[in-house]
N, C-alpha and C. Protein backbone atom coordinates (compact mmCIF):
# COMPACT_ATOMS: atom_id res chain seq x y z
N UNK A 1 -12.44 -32.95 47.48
CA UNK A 1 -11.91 -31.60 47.38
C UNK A 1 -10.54 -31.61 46.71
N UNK A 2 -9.92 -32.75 47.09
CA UNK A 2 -8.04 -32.67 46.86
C UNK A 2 -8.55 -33.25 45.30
N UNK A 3 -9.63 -33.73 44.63
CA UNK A 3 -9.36 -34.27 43.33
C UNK A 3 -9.97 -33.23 42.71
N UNK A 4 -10.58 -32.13 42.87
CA UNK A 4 -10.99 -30.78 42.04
C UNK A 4 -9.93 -29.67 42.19
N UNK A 5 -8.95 -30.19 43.20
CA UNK A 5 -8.04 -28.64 42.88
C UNK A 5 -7.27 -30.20 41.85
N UNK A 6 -6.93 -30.51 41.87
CA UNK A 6 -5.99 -31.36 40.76
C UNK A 6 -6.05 -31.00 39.02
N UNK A 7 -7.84 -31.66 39.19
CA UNK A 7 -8.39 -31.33 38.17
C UNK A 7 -8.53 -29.82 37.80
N UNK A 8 -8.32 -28.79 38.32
CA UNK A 8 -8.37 -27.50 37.89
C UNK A 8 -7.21 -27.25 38.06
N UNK A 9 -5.72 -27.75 38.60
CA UNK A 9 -4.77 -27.42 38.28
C UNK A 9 -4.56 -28.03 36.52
N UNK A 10 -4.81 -29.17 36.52
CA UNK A 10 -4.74 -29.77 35.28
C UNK A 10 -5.31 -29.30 34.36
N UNK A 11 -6.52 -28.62 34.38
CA UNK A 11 -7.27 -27.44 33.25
C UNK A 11 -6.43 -26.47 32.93
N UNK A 12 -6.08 -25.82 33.83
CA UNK A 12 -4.92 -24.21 34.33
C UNK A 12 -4.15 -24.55 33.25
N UNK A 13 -3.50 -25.52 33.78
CA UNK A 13 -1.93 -25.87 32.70
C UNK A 13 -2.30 -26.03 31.69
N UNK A 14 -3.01 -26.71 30.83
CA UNK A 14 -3.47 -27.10 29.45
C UNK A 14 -4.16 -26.13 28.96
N UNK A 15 -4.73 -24.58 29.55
CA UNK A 15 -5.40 -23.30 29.16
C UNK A 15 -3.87 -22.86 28.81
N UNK A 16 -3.04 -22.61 30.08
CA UNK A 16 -1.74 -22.15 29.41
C UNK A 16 -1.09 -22.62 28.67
N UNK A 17 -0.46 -23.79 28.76
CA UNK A 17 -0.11 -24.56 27.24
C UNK A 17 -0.47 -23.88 26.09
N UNK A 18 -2.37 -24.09 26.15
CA UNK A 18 -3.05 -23.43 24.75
C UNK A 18 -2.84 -22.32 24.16
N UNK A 19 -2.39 -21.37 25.39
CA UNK A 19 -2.45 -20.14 25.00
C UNK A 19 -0.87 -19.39 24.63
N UNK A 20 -0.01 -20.45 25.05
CA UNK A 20 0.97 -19.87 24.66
C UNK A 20 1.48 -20.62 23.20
N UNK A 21 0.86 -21.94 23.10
CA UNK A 21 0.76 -22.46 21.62
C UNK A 21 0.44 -21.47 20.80
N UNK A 22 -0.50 -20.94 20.99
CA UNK A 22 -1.71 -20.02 19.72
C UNK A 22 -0.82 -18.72 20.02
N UNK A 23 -0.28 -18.07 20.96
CA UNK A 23 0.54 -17.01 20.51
C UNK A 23 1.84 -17.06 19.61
N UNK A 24 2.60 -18.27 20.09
CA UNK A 24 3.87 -18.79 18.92
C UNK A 24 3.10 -19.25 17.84
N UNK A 25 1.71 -19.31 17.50
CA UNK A 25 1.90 -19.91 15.91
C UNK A 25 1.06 -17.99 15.30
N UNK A 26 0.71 -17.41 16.35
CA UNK A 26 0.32 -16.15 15.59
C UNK A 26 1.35 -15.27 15.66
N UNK A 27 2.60 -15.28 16.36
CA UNK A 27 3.96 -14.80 16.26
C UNK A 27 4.55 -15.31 15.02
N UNK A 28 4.25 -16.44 14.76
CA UNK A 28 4.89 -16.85 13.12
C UNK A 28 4.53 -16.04 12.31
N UNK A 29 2.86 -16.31 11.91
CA UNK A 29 1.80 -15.49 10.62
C UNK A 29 2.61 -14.63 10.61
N UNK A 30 2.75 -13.49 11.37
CA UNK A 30 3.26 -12.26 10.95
C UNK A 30 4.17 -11.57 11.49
N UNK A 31 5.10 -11.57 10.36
CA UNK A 31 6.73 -11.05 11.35
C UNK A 31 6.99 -10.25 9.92
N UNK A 32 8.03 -9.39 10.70
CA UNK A 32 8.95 -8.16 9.62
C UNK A 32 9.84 -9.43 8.60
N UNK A 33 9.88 -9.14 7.24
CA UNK A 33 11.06 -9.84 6.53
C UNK A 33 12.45 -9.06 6.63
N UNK A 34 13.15 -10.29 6.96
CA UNK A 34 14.70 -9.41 6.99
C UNK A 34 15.57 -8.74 5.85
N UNK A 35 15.60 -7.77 6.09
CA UNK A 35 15.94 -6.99 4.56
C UNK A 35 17.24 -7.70 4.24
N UNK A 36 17.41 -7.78 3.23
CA UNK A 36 18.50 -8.64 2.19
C UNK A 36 18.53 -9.67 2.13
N UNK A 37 17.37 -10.86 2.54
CA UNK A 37 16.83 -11.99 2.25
C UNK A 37 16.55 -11.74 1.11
N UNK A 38 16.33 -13.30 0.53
CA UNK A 38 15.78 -13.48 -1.00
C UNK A 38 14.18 -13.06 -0.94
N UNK A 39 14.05 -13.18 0.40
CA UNK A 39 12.40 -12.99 0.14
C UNK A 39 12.11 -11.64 -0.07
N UNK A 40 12.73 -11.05 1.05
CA UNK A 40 12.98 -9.30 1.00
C UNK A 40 13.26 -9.08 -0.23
N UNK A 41 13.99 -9.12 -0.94
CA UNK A 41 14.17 -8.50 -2.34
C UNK A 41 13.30 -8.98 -3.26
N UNK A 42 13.35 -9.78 -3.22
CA UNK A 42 12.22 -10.58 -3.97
C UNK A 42 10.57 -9.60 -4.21
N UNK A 43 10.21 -8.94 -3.09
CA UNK A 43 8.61 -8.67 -2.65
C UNK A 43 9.41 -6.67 -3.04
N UNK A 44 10.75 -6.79 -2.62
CA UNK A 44 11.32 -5.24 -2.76
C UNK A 44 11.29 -5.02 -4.53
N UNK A 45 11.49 -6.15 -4.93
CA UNK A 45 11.35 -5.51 -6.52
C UNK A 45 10.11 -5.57 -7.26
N UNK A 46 9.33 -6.07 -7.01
CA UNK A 46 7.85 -6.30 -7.42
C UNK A 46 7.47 -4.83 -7.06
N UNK A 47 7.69 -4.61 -5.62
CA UNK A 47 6.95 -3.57 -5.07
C UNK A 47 7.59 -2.15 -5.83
N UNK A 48 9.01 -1.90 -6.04
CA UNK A 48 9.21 -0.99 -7.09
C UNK A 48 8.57 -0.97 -7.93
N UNK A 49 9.03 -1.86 -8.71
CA UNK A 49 8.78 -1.85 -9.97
C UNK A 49 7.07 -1.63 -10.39
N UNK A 50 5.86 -1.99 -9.19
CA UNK A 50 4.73 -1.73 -9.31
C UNK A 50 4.61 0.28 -9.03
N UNK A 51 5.43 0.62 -8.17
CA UNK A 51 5.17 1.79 -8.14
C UNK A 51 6.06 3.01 -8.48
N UNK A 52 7.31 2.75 -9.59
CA UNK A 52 7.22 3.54 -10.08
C UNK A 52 6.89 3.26 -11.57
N UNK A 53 5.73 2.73 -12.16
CA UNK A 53 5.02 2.31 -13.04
C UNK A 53 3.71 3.04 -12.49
N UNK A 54 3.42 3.31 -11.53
CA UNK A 54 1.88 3.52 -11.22
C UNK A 54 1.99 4.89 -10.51
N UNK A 55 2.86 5.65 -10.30
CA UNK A 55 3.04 6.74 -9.81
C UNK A 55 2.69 8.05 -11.16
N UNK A 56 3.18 7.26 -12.45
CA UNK A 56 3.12 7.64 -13.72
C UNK A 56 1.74 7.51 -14.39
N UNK A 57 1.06 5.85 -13.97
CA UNK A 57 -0.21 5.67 -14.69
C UNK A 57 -0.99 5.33 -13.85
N UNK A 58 -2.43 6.30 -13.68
CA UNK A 58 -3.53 5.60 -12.19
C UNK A 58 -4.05 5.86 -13.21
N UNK A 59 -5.98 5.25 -12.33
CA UNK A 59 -7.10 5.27 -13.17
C UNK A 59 -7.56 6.82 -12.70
N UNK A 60 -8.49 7.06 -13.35
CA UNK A 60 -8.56 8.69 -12.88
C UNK A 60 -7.79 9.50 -13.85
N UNK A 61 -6.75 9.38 -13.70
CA UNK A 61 -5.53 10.18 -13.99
C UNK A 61 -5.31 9.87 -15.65
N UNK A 62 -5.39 8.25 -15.69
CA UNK A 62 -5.02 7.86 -17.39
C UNK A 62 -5.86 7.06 -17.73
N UNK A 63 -5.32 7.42 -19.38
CA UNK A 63 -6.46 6.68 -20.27
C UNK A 63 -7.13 5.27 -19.43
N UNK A 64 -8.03 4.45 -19.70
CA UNK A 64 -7.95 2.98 -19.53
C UNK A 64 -7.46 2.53 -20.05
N UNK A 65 -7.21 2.83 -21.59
CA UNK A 65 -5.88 1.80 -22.00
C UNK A 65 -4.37 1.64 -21.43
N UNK A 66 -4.51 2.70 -20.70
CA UNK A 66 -3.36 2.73 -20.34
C UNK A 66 -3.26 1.98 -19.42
N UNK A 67 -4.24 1.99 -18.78
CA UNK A 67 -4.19 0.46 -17.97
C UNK A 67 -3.73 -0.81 -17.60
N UNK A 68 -4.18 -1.21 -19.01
CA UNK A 68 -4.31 -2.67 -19.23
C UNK A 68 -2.84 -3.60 -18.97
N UNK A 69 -2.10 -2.53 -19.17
CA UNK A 69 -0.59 -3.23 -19.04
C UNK A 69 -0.18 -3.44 -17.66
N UNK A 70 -0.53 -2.56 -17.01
CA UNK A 70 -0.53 -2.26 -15.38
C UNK A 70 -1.82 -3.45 -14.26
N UNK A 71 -2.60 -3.58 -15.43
CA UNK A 71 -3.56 -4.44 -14.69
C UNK A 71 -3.32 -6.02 -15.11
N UNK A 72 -2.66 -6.18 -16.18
CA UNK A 72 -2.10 -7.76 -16.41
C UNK A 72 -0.91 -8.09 -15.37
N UNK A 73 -0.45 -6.80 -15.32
CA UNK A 73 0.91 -7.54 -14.91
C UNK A 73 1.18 -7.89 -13.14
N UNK A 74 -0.02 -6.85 -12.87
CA UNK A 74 0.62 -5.69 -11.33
C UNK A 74 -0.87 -7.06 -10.68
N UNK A 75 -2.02 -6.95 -11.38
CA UNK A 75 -3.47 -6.98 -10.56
C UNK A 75 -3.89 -8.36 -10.89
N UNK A 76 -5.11 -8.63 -10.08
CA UNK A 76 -5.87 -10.02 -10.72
C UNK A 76 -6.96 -9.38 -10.18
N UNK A 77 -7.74 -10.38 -10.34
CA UNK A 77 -9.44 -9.91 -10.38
C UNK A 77 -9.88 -9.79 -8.76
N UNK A 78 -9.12 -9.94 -7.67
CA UNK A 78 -9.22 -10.08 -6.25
C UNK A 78 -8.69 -8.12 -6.14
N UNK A 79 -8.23 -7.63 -6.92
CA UNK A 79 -7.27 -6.42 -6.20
C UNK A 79 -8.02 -5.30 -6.23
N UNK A 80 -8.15 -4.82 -5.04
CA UNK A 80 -8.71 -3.71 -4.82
C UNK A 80 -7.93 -2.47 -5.06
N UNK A 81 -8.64 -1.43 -5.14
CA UNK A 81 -7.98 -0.12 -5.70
C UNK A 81 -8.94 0.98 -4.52
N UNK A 82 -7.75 1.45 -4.00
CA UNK A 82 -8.44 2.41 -3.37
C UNK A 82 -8.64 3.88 -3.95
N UNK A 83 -9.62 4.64 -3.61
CA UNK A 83 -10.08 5.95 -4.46
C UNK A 83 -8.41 6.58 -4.01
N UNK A 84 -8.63 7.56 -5.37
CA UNK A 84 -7.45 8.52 -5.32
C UNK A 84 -7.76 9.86 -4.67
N UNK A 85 -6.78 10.26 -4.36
CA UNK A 85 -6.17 11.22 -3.06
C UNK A 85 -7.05 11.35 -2.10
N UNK A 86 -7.00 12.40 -1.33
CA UNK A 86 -7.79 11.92 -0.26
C UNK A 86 -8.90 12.59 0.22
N UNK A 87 -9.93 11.85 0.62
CA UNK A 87 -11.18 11.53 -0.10
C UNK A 87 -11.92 12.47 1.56
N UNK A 88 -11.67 12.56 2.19
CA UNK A 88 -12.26 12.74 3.46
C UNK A 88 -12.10 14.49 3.81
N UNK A 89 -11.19 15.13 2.77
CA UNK A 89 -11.05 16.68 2.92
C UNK A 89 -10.87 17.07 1.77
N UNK A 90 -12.30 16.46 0.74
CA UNK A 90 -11.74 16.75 -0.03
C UNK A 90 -10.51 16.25 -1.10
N UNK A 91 -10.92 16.38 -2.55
CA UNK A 91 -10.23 15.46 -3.53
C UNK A 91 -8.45 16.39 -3.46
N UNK A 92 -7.17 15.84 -2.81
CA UNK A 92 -6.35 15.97 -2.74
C UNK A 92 -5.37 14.94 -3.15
N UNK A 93 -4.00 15.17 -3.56
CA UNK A 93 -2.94 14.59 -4.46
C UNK A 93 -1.94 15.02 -4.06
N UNK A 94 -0.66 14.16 -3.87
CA UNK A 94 0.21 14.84 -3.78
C UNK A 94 1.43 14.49 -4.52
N UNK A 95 2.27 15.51 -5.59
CA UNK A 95 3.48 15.49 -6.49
C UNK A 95 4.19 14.65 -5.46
N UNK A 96 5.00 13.81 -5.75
CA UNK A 96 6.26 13.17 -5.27
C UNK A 96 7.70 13.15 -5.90
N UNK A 97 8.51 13.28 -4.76
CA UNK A 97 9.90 13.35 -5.55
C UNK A 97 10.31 12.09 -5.93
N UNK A 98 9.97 11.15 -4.76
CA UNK A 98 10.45 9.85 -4.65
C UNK A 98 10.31 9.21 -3.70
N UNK A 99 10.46 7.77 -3.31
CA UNK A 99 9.83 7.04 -2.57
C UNK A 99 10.60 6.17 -1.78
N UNK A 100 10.39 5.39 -0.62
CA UNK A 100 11.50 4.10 -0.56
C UNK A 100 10.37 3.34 0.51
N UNK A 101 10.90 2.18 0.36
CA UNK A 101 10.31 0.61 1.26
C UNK A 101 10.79 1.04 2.41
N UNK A 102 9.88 1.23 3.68
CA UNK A 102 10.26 1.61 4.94
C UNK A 102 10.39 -0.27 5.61
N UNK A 103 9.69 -0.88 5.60
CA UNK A 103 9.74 -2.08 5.79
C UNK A 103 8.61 -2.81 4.99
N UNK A 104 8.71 -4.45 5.31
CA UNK A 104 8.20 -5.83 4.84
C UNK A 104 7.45 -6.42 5.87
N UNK A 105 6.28 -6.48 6.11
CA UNK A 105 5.94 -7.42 7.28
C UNK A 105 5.08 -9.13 6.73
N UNK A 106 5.91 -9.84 6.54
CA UNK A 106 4.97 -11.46 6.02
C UNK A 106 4.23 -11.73 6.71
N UNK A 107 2.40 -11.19 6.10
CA UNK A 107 1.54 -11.65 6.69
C UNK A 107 1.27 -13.42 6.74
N UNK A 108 1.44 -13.79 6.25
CA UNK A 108 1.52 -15.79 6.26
C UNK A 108 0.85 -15.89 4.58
N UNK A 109 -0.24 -15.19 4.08
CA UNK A 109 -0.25 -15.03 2.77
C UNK A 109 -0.17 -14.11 1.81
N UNK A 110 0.69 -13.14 2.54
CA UNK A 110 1.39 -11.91 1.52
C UNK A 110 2.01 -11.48 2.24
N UNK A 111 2.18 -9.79 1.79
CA UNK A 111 2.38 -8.84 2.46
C UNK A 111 2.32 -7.50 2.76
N UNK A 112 2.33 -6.94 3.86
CA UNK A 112 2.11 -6.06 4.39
C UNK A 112 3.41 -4.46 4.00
N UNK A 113 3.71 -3.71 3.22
CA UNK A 113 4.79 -3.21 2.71
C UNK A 113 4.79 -1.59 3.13
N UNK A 114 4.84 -0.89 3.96
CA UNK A 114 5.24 0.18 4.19
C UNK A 114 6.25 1.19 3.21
N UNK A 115 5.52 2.05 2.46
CA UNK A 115 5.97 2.56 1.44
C UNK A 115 6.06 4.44 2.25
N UNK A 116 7.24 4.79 2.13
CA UNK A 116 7.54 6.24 2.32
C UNK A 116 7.03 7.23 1.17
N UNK A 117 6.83 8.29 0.83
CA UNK A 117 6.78 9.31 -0.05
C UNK A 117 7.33 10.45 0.11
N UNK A 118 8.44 11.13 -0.42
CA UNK A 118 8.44 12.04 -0.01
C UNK A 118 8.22 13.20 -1.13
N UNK A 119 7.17 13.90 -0.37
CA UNK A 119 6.07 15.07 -0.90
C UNK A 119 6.79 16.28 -1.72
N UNK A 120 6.47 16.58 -2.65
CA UNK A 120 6.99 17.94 -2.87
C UNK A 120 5.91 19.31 -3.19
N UNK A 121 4.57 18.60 -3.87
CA UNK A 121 3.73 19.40 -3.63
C UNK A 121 2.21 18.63 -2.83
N UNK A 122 1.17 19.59 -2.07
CA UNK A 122 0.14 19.22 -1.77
C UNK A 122 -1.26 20.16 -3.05
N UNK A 123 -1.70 19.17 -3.63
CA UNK A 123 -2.89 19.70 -4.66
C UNK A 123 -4.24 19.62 -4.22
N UNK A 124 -4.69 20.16 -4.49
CA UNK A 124 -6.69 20.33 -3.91
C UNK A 124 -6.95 20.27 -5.34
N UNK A 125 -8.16 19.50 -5.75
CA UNK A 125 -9.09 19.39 -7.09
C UNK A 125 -9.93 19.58 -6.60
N UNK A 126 -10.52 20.61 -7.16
CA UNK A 126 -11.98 21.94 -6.61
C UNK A 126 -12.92 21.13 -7.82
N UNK A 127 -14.04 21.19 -7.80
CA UNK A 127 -15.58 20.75 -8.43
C UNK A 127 -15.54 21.75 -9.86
N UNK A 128 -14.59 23.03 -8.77
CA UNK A 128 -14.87 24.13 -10.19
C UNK A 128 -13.62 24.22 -11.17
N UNK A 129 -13.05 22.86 -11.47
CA UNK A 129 -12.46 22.65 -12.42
C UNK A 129 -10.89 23.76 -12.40
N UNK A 130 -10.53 23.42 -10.77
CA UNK A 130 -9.53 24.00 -11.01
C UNK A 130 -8.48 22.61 -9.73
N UNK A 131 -7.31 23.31 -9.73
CA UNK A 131 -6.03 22.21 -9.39
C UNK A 131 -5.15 23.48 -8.79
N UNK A 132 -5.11 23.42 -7.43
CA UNK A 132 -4.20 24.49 -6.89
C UNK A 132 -3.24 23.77 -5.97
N UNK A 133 -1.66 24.10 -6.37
CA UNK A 133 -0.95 23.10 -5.61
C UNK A 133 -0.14 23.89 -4.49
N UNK A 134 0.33 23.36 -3.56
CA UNK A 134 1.45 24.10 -2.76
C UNK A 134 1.97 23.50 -2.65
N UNK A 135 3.61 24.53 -2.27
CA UNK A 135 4.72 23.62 -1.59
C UNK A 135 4.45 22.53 0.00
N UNK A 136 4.70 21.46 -0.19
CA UNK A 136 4.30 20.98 0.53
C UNK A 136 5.80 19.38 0.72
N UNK A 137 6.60 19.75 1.41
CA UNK A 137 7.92 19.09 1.39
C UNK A 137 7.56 18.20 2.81
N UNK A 138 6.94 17.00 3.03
CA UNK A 138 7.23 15.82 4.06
C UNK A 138 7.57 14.34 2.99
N UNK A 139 7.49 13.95 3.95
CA UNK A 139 7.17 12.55 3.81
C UNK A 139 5.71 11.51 4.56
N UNK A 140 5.32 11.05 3.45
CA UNK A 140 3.85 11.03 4.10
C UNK A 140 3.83 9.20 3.69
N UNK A 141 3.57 8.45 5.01
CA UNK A 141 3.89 6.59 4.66
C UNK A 141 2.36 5.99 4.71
N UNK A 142 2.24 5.23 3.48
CA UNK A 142 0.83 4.81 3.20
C UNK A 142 1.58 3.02 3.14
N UNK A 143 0.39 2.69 3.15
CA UNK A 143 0.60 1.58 3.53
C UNK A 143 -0.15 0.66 1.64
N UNK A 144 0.55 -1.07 1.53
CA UNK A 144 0.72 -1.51 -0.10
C UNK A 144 0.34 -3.13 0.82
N UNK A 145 -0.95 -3.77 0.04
CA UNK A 145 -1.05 -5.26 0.33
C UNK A 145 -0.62 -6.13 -1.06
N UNK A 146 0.25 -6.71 -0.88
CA UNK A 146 1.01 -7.80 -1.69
C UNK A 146 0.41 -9.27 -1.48
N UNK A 147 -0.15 -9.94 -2.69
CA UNK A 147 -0.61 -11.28 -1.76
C UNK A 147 0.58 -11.95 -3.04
N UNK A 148 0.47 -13.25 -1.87
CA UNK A 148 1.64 -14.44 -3.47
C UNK A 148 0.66 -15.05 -4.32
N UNK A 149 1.19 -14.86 -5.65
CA UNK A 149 0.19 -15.58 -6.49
C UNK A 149 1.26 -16.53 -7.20
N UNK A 150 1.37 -18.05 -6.26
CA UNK A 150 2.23 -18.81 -7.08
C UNK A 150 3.63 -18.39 -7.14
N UNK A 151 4.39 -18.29 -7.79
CA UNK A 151 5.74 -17.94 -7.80
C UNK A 151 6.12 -16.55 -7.92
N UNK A 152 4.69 -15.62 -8.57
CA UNK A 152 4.83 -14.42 -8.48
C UNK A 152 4.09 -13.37 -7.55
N UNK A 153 3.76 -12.72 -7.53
CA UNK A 153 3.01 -11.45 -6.99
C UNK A 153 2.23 -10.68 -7.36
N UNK A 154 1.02 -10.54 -6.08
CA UNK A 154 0.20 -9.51 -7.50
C UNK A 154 -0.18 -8.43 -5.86
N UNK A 155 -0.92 -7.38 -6.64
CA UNK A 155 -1.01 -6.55 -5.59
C UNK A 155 -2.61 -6.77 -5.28
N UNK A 156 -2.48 -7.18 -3.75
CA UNK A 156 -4.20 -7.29 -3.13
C UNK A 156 -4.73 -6.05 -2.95
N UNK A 157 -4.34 -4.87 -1.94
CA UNK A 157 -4.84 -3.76 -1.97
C UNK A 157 -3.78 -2.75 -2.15
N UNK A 158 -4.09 -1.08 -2.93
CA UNK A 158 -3.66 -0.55 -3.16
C UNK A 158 -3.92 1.40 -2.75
N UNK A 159 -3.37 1.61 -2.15
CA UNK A 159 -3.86 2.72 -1.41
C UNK A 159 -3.66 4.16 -1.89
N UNK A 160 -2.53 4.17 -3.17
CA UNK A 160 -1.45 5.23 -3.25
C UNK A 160 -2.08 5.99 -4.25
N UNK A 161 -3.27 6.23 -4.47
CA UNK A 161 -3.58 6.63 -5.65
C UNK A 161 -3.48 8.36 -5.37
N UNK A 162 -3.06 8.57 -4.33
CA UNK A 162 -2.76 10.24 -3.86
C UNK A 162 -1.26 10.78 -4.42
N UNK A 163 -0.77 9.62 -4.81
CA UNK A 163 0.85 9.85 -4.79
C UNK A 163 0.99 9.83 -6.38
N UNK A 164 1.50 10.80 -6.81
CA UNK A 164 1.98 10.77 -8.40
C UNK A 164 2.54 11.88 -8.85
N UNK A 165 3.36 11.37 -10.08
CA UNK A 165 4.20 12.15 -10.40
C UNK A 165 3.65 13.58 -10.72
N UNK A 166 4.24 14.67 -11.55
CA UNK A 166 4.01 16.51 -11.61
C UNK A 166 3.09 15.80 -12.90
N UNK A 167 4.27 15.06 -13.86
CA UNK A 167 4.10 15.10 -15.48
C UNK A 167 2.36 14.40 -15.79
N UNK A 168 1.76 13.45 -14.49
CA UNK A 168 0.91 12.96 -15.08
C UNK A 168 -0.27 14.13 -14.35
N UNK A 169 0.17 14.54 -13.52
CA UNK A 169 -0.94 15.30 -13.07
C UNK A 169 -1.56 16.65 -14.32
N UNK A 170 -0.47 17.13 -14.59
CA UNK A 170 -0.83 18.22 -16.20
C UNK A 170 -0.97 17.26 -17.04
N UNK A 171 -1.05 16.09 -17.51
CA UNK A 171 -1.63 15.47 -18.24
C UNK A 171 -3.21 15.72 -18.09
N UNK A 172 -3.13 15.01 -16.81
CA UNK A 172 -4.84 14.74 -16.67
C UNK A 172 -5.41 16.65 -16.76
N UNK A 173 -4.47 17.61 -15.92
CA UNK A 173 -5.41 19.01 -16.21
C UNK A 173 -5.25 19.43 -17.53
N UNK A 174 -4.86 18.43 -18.65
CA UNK A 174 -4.76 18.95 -20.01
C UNK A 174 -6.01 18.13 -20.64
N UNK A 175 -5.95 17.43 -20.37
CA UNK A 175 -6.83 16.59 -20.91
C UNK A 175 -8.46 16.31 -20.65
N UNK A 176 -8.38 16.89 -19.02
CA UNK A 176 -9.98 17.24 -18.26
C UNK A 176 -10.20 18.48 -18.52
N UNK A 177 -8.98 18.98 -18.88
CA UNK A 177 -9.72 21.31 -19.27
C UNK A 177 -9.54 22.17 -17.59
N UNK A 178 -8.58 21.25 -16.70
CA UNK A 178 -8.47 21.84 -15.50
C UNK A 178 -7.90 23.21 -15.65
N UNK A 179 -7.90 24.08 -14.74
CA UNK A 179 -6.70 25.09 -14.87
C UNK A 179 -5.87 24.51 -13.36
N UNK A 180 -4.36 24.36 -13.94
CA UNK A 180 -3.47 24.03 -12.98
C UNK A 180 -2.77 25.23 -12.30
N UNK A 181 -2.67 25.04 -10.67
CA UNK A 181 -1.93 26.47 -10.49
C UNK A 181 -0.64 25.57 -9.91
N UNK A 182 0.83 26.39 -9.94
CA UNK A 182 1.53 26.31 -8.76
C UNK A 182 2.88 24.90 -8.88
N UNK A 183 2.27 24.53 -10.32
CA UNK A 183 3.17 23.42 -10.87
C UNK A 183 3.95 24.39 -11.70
């Protein structure tokens, strides 16, 4: 009897051991980056520089050639693109004034980037070829997957295709024959 409680004290301890091992190495994988690290800036300028480049040029919205510059530089053949605006009430978009990095979280092979927007109009794209916008002033935070590719960065998933500027949106209702209201 006295050598089975031993032996199950001795299990006990080495379950806990285990388990508090595997929480400190999954407390590593993924932690916030500290802003004004090299890494932080580092993943902070990629991540600009990818979106206000792409706030200007989505698919949908622009040519495919227009693309190509945005997809060498920004994408690799792993990066997903999520549909533009939002898809569940209806094809919606929204004008932005401007944006900022709410935080960085280092998943262990990228990252996780919390991107702010703040809204100035909300647009509905109707079937019947029309674009009606309203004032619509928040801030609305979508979420940006960054993986490392080597010394640089490329973007794994991409969610923001709701977010873009006034100028490209009358592009595209110039160019699809929309009628735009409210811009």
């Amino acid at each position: 009897m006295m050598k089975n409680i031993r032996i199950f004290k001795k299990i006990f301890i080495l379950l806990v051991v285990f388990f508090l091992v595997l929480g400190e190495i999954q407390g590593k994988e993924e932690h916030e980056v500290k802003r004004g690290s090299k890494e932080y800036n580092a993943v902070l300028n990629f991540t600009q520089k990818f979106i206000n480049v792409y706030v200007e040029r989505q698919y949908i919205y622009s040519d495919n050639k227009e693309m190509k510059d945005i997809e060498h530089e920004f994408f690799d053949e792993e990066t997903i693109v999520g549909p533009p605006g939002d898809q569940d009430t209806g094809m919606k978009v929204y004008i932005i004034n401007s944006f900022k990095i709410d935080k960085i979280i280092d998943e262990g092979d990228g990252y996780h980037v919390s991107v702010i927007f703040e809204t100035l109009k909300k647009c509905n794209i109707s079937m019947d070829k029309k674009i009606v916008c309203k004032t619509y002033k928040n801030n609305e935070e979508v979420g940006l997957s960054i993986k490392k590719s080597g010394s640089n960065f490329k973007i794994k998933f991409v969610t923001i295709g709701g977010f873009l500027k006034g100028n490209l949106l009358k592009k595209y209702a110039t160019n699809a024959r929309y009628i735009l209201q409210g811009i």
